[in-house]
N, C-alpha and C. Protein backbone atom coordinates (compact mmCIF):
# COMPACT_ATOMS: atom_id res chain seq x y z
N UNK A 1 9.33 -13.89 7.22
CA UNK A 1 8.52 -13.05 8.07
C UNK A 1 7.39 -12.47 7.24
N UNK A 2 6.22 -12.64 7.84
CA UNK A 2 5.12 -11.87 6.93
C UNK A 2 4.74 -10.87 7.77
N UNK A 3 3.65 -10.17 7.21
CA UNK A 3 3.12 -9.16 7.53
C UNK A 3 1.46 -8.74 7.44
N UNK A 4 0.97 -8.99 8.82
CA UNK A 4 -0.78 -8.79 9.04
C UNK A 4 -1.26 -7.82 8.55
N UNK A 5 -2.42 -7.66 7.42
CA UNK A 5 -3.07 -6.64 7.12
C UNK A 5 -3.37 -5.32 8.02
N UNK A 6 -3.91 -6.29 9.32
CA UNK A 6 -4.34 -5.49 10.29
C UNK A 6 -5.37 -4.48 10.26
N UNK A 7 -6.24 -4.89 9.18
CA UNK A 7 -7.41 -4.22 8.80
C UNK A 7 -8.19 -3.13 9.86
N UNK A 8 -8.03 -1.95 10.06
CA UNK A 8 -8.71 -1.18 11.05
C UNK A 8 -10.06 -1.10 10.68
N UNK A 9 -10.81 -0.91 9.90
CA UNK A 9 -12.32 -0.62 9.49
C UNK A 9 -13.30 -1.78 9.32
N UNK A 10 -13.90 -1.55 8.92
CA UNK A 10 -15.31 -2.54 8.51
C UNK A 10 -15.09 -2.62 7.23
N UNK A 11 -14.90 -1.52 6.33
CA UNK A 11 -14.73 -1.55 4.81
C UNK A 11 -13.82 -2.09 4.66
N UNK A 12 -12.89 -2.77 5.34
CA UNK A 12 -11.29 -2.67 4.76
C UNK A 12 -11.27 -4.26 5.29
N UNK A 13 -11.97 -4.61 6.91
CA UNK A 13 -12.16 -6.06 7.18
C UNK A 13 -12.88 -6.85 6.54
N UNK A 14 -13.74 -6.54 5.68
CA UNK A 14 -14.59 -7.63 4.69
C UNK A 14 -13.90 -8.08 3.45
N UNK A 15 -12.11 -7.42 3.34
CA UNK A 15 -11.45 -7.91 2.34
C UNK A 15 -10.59 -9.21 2.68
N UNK A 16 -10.58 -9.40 4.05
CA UNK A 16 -9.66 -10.26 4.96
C UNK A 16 -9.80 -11.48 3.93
N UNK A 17 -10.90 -11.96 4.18
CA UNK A 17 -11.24 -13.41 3.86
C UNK A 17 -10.78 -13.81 2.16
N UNK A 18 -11.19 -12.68 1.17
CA UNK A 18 -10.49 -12.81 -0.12
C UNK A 18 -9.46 -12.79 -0.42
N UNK A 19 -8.90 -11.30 0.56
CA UNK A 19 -7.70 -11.23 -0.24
C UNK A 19 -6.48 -11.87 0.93
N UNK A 20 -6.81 -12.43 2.09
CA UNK A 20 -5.84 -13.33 2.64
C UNK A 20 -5.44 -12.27 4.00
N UNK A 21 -5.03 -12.87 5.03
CA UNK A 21 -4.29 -12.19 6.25
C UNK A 21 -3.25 -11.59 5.56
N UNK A 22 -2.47 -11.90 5.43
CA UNK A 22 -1.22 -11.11 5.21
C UNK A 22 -0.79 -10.69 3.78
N UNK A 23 -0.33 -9.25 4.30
CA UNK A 23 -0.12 -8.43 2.38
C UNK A 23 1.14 -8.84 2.05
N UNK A 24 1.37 -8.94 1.01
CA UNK A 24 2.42 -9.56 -0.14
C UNK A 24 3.65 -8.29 -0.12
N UNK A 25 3.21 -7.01 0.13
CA UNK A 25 3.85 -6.06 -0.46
C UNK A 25 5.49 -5.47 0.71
N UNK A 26 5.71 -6.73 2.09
CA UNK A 26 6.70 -6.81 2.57
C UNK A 26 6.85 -7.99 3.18
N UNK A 27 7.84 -8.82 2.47
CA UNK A 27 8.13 -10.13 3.03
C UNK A 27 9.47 -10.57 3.38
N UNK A 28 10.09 -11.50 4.56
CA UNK A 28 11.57 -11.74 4.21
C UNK A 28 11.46 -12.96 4.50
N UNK A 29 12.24 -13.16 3.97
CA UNK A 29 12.93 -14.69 3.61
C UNK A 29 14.45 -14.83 4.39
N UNK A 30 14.28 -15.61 5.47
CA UNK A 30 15.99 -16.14 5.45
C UNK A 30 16.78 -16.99 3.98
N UNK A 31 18.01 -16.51 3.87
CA UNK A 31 18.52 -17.13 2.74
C UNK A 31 18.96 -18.48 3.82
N UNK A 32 18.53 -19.63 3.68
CA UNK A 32 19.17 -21.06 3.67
C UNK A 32 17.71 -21.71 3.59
N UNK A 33 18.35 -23.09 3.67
CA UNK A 33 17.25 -24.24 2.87
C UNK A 33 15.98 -24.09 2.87
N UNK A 34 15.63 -24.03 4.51
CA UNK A 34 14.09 -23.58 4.62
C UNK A 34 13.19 -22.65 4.07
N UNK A 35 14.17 -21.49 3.74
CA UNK A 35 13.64 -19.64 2.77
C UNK A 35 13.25 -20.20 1.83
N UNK A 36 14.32 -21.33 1.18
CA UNK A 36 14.44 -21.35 0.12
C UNK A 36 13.58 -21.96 -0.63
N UNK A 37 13.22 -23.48 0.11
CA UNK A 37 11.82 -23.75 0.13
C UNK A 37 10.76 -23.17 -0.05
N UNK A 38 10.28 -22.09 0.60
CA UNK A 38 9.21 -21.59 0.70
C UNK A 38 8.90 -20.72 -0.08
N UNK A 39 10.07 -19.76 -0.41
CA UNK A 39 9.95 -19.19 -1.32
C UNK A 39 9.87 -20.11 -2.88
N UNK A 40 10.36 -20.99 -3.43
CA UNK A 40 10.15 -21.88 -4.21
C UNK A 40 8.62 -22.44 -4.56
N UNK A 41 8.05 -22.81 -3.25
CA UNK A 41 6.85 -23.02 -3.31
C UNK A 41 5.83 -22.25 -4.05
N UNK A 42 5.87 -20.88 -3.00
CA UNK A 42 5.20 -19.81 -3.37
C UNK A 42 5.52 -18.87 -4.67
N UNK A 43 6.92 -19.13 -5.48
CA UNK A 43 6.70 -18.99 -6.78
C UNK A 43 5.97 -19.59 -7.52
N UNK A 44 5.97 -21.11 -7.58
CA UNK A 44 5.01 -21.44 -8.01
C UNK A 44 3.59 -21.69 -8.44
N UNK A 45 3.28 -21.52 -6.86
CA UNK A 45 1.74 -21.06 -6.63
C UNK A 45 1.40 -19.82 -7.42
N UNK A 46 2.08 -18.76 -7.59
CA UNK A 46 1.98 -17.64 -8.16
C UNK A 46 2.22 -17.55 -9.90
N UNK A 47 3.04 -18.62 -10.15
CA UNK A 47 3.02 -18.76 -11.55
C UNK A 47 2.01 -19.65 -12.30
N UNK A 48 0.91 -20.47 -11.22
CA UNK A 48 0.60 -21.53 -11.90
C UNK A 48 -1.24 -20.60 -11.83
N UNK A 49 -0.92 -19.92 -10.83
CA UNK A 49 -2.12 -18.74 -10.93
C UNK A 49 -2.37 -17.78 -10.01
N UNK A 50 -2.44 -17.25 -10.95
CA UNK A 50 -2.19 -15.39 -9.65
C UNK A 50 -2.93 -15.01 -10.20
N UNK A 51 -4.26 -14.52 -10.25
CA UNK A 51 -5.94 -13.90 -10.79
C UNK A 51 -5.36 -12.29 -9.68
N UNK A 52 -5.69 -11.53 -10.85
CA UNK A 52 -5.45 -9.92 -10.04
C UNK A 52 -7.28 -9.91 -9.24
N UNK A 53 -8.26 -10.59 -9.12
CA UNK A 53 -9.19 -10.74 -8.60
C UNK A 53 -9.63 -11.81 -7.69
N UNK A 54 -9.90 -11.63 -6.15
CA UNK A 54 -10.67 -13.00 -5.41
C UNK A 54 -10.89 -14.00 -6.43
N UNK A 55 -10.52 -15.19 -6.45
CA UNK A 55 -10.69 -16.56 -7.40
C UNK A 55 -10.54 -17.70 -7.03
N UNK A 56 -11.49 -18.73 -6.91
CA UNK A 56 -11.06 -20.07 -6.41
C UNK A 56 -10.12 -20.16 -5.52
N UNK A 57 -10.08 -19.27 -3.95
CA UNK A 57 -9.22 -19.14 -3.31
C UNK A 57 -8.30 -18.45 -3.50
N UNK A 58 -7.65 -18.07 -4.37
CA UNK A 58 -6.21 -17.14 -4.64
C UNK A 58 -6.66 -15.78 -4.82
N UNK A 59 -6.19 -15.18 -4.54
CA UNK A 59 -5.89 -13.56 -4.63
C UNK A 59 -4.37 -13.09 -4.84
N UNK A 60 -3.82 -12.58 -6.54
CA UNK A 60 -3.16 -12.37 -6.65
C UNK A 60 -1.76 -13.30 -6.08
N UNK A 61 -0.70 -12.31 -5.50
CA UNK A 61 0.49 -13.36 -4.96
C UNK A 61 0.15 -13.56 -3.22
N UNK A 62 -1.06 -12.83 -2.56
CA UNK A 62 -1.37 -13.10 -1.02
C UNK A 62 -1.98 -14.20 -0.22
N UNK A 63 -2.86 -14.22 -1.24
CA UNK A 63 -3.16 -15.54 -0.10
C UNK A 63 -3.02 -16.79 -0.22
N UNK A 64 -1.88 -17.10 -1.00
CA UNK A 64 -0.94 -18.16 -1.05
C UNK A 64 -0.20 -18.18 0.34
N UNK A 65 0.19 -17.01 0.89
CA UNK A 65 0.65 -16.68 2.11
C UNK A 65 0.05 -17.22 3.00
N UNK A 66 -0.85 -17.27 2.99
CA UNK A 66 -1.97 -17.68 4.72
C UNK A 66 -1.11 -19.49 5.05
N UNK A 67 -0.68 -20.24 3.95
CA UNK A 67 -0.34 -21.81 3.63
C UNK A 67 0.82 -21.66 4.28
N UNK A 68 2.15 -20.63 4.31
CA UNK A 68 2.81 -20.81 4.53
C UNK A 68 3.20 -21.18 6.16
N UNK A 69 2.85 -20.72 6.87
CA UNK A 69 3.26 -21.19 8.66
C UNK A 69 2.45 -22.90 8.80
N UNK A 70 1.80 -23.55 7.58
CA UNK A 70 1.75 -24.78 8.46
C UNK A 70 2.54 -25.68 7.28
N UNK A 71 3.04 -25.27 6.23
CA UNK A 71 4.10 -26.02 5.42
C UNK A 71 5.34 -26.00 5.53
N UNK A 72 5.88 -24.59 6.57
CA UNK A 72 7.58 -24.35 6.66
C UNK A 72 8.07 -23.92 7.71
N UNK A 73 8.67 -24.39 8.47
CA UNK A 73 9.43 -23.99 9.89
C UNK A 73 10.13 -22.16 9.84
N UNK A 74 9.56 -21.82 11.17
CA UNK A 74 10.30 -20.45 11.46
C UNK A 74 9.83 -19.43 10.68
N UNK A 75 8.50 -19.72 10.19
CA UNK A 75 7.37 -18.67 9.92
C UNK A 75 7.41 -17.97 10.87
N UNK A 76 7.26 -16.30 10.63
CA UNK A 76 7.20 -15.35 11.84
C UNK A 76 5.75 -14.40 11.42
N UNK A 77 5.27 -14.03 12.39
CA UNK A 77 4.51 -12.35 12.01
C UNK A 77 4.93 -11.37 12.41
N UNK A 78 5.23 -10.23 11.83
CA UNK A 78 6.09 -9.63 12.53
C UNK A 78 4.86 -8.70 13.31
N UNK A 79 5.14 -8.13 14.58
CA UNK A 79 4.30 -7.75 15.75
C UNK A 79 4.63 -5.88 15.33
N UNK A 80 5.56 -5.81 14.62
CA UNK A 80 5.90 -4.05 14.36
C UNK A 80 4.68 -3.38 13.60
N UNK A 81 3.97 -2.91 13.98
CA UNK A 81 2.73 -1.47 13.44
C UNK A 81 3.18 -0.97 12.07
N UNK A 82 4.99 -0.11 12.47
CA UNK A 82 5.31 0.42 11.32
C UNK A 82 6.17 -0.42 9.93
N UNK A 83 5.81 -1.88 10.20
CA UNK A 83 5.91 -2.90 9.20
C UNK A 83 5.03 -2.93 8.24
N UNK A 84 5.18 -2.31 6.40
CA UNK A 84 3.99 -2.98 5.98
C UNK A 84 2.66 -1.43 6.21
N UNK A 85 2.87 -0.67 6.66
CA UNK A 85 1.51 -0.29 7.26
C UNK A 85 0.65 0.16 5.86
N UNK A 86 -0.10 0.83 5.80
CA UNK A 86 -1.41 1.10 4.69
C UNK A 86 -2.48 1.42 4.68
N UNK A 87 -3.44 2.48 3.65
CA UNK A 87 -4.16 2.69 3.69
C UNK A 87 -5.25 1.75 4.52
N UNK A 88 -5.15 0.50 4.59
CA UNK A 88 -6.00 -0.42 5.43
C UNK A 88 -5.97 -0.41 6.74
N UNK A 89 -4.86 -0.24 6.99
CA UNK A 89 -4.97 0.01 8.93
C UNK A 89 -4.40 1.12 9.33
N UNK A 90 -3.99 2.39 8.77
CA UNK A 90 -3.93 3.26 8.79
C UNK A 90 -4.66 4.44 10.10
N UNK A 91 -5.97 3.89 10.16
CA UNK A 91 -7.20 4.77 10.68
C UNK A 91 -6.73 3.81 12.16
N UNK A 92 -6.34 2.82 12.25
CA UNK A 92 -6.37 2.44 13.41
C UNK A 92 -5.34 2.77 14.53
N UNK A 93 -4.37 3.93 13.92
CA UNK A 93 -3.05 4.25 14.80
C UNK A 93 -2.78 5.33 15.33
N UNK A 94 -2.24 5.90 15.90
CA UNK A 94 -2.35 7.00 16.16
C UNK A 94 -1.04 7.52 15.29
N UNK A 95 -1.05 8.36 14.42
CA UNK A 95 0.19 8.62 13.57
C UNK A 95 0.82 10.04 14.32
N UNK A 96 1.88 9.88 14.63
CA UNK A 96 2.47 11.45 15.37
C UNK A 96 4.05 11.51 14.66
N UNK A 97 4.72 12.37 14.79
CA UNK A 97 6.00 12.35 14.85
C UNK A 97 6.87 12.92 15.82
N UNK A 98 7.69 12.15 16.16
CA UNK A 98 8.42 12.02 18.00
C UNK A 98 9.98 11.60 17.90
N UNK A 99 10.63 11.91 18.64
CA UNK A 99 12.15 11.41 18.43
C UNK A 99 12.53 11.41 16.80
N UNK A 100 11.94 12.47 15.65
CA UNK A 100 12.90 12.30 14.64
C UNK A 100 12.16 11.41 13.66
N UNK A 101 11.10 10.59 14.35
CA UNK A 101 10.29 9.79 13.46
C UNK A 101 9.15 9.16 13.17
N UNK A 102 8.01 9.11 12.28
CA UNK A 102 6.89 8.88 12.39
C UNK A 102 6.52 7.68 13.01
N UNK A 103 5.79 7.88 14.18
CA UNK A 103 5.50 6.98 14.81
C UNK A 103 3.96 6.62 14.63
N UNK A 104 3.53 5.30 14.62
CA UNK A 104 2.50 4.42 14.43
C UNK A 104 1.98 3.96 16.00
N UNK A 105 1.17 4.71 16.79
CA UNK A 105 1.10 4.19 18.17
C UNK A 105 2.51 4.56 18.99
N UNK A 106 3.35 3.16 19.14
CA UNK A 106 4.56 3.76 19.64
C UNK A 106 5.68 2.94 18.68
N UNK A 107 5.03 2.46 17.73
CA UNK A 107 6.25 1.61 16.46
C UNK A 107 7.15 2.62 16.12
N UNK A 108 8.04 2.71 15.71
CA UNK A 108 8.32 3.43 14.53
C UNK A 108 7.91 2.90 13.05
N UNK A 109 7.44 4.05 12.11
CA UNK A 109 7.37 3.73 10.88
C UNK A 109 8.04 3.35 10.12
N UNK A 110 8.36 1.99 9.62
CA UNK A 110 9.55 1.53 8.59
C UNK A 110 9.05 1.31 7.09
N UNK A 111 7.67 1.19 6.91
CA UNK A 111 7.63 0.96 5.42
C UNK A 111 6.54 1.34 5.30
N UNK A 112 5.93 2.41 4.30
CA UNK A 112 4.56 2.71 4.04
C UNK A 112 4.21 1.82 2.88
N UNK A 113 3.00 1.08 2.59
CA UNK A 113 2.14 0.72 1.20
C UNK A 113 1.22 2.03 0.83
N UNK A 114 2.10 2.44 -0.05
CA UNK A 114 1.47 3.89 -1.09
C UNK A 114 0.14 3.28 -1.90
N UNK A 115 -0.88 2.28 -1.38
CA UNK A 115 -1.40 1.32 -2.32
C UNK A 115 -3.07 2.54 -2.66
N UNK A 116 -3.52 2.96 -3.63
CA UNK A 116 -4.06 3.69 -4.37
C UNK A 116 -4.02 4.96 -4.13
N UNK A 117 -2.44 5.43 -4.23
CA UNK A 117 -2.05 6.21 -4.82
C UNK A 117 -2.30 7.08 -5.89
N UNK A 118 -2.63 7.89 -6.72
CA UNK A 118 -2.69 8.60 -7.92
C UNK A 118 -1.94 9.26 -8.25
N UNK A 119 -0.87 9.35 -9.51
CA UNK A 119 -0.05 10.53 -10.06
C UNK A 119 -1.25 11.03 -11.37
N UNK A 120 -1.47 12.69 -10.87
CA UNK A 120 -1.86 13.33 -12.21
C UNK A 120 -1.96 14.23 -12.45
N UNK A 121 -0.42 14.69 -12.10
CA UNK A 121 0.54 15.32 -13.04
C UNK A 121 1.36 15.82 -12.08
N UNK A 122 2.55 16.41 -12.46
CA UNK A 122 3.63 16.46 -11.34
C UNK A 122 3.49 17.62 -10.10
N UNK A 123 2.33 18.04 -9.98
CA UNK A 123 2.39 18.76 -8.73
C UNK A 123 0.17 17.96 -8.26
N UNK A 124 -0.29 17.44 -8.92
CA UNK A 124 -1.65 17.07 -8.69
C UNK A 124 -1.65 15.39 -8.27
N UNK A 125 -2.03 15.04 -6.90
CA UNK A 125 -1.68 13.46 -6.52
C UNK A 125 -3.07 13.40 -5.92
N UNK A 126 -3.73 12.64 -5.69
CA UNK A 126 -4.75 11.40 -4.83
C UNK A 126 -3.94 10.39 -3.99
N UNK A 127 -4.30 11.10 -2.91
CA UNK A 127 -3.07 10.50 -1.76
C UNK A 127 -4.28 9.08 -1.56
N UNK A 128 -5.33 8.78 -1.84
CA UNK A 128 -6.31 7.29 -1.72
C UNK A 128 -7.38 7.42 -2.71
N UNK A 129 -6.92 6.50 -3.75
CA UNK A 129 -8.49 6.56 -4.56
C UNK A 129 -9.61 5.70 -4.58
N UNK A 130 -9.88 5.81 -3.16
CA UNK A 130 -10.88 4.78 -2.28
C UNK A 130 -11.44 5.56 -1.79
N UNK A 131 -12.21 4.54 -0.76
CA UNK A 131 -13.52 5.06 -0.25
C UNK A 131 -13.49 5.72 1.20
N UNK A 132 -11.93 5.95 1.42
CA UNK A 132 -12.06 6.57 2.78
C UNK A 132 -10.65 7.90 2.31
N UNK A 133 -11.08 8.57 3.40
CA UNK A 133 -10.10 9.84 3.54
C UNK A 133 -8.96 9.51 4.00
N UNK A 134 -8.21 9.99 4.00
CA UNK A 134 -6.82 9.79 4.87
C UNK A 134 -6.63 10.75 5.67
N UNK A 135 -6.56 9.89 7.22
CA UNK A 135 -6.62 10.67 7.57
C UNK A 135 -5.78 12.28 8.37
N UNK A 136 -5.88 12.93 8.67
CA UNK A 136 -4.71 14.45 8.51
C UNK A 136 -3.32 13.89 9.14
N UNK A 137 -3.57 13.29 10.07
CA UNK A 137 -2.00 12.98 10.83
C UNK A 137 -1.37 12.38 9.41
N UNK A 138 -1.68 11.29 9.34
CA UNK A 138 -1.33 10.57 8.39
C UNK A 138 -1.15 11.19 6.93
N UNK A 139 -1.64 11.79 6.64
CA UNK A 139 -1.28 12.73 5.38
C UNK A 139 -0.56 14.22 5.94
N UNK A 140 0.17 14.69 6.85
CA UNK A 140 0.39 15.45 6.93
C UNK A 140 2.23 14.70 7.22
N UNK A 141 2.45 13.60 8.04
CA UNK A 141 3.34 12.92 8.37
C UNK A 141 4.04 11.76 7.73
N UNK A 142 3.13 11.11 6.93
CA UNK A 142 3.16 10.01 6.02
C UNK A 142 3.46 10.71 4.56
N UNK A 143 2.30 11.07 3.81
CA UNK A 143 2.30 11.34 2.69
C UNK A 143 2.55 12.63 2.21
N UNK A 144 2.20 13.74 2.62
CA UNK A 144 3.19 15.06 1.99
C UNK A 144 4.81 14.89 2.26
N UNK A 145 5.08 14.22 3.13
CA UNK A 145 6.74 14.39 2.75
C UNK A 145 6.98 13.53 1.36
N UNK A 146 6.48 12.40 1.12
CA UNK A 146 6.19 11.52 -0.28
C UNK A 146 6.69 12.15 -1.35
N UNK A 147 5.10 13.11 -1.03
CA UNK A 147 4.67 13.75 -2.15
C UNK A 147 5.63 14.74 -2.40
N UNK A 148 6.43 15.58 -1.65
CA UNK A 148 7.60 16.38 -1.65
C UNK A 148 8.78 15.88 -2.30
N UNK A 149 8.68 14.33 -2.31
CA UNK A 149 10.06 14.06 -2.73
C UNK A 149 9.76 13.29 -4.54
N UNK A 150 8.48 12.69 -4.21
CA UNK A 150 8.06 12.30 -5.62
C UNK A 150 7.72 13.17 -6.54
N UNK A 151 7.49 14.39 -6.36
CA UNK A 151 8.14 15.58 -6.89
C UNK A 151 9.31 16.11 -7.53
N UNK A 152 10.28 15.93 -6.39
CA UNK A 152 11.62 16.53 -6.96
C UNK A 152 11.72 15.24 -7.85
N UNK A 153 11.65 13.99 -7.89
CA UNK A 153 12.13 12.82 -8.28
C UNK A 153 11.48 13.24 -10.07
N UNK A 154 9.86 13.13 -9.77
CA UNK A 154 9.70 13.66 -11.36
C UNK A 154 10.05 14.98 -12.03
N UNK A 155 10.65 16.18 -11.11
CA UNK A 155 10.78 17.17 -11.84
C UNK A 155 12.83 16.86 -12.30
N UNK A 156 12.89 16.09 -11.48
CA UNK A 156 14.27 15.20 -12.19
C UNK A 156 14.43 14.27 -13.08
N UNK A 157 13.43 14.03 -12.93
CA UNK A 157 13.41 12.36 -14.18
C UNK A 157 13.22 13.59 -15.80
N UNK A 158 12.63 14.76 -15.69
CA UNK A 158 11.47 15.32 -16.62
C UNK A 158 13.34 16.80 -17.23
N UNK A 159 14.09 16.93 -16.41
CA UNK A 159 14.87 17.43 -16.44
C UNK A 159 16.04 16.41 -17.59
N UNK A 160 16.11 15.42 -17.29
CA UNK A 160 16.99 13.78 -17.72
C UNK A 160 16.06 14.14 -19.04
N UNK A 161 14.98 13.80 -19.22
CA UNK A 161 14.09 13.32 -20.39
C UNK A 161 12.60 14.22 -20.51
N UNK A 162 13.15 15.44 -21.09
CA UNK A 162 11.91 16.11 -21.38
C UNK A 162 10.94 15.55 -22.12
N UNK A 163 9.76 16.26 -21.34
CA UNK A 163 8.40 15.12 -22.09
C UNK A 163 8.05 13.92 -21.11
N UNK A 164 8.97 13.26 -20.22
CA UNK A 164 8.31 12.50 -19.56
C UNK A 164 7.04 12.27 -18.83
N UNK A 165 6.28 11.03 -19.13
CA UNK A 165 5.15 11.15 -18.55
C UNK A 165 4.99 9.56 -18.35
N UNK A 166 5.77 9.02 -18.28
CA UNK A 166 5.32 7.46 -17.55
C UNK A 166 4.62 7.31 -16.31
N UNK A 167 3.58 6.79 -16.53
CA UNK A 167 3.28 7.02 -14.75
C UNK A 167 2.32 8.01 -14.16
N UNK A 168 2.27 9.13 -15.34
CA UNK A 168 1.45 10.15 -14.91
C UNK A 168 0.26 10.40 -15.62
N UNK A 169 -0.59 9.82 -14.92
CA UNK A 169 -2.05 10.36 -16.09
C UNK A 169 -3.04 11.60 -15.60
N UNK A 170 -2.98 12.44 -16.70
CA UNK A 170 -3.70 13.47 -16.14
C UNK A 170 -5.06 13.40 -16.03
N UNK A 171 -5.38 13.71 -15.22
CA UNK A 171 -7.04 13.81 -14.44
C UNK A 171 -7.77 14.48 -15.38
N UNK A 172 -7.99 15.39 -16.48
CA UNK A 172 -8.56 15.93 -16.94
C UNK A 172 -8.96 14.81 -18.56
N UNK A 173 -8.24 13.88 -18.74
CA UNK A 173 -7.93 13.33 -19.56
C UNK A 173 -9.10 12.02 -19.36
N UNK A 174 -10.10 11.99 -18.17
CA UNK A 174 -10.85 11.16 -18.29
C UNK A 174 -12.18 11.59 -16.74
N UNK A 175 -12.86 11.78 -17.87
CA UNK A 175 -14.15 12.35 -17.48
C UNK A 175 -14.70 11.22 -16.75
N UNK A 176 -14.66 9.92 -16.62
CA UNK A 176 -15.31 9.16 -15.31
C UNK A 176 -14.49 9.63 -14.00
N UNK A 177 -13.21 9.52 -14.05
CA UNK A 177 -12.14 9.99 -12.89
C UNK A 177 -13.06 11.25 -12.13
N UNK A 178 -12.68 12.23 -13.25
CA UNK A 178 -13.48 13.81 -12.65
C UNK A 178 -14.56 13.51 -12.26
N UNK A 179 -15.69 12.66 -12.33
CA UNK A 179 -16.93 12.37 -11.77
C UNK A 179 -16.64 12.28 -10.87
N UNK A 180 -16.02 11.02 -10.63
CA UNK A 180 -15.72 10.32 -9.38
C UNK A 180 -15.26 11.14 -7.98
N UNK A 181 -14.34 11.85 -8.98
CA UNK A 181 -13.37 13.05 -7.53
C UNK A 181 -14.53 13.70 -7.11
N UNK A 182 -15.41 14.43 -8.38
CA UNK A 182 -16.20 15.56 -7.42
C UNK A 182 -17.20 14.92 -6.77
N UNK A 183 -17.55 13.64 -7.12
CA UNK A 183 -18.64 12.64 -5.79
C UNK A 183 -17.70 12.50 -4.45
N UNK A 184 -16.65 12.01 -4.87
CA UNK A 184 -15.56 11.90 -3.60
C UNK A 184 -15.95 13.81 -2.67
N UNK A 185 -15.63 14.17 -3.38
CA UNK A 185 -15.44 15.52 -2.86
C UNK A 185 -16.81 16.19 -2.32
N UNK A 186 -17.42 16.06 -2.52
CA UNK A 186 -18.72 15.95 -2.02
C UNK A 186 -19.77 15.50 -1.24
N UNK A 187 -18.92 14.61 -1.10
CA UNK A 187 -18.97 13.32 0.08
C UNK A 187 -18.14 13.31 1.35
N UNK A 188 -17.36 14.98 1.18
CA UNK A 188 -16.62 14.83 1.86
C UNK A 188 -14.85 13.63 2.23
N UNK A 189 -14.32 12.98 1.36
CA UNK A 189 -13.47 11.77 1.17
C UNK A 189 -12.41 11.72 0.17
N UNK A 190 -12.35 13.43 -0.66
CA UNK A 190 -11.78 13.46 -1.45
C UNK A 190 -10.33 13.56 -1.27
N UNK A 191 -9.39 12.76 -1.67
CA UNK A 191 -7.84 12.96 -1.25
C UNK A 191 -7.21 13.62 -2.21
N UNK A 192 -7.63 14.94 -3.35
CA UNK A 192 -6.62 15.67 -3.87
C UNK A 192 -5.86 16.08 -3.14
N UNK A 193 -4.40 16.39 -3.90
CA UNK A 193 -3.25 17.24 -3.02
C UNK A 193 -2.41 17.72 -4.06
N UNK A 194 -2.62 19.33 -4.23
CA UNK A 194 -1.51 19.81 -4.85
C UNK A 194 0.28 20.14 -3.89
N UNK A 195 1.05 19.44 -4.44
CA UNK A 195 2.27 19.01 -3.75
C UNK A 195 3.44 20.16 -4.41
């Protein structure tokens, strides 16, 4: 089963064509012959070249994906909103929370892509370090509960192993970043969040 970008914007649809229909970052595989196949395939493709940049067709491990529904039987897309969802189609849903759970339109939400994210430092995050805002539903329903729990998680990891800082780079520690935020911020688009 893959999963459609579903690009809501203009900024976010001019990546379609590089970086492939469908994102890499939730996939399933039936376990028997046919999965097994395909998945086989698409290791390969990915080992023989995976460019972290648009390249002679490939993008990373995704758009090896687009090959798969005309090489292997019982390819699916899955039709669920809250499959997969992301900063990329994000703007296109209506994000609420209803019956107990964040709902995407009328999906329920099953998997967020946290994809430019920022940790910097355990209470300072960049809920998007892109070119669009996130927007309030969605950061109020989506990502502060996250950020609430990726919290306790590092003020636990930091409890285990004082001094920890894998993962966390502080913002003050690089003066292009701080440019950047206060253009972001100025621009109105800035996603700080003290959590």
């Amino acid at each position: 089963m893959l999963t459609d970008h579903r690009f809501a914007t203009p900024e976010f649809a001019v990546l379609a064509a590089p970086s492939g229909r469908y994102n890499a970052g939730y996939i399933a595989i039936r376990n028997g012959a046919e999965g097994h196949r395909a998945l086989a395939w698409w290791t390969e493709r990915c080992l023989e070249f995976c460019p972290n940049v648009p390249t002679n067709g490939a993008c990373g491990d995704q758009k090896y994906l687009e090959q798969l529904p005309a090489l292997f039987d019982g390819i699916r897309v899955s039709a669920c909103k809250g499959l997969n969802a992301g900063p990329w189609n994000i703007e296109g849903y209506r994000v609420a929370a209803r019956d107990g759970a964040v709902r995407l339109d009328d999906d329920e939400l099953l998997l967020f892509h946290f994809q430019g994210l920022q940790i910097y430092g355990a209470r300072l995050f960049d809920l998007y370090a892109g070119h669009m805002k996130v927007p309030m539903e969605a950061a109020r329903h989506i990502y502060h509960p996250y950020l609430r729990r990726l919290r306790a998680a590092i003020e636990e990891l930091r409890q285990a192993s004082p001094g920890f800082r894998f993962g966390i780079d502080p913002l003050f520690k690089h003066p292009l970043r701080m440019a950047n935020q206060a253009r972001r911020l100025a621009l109105g688009i800035s996603n700080l969040r003290f959590a």
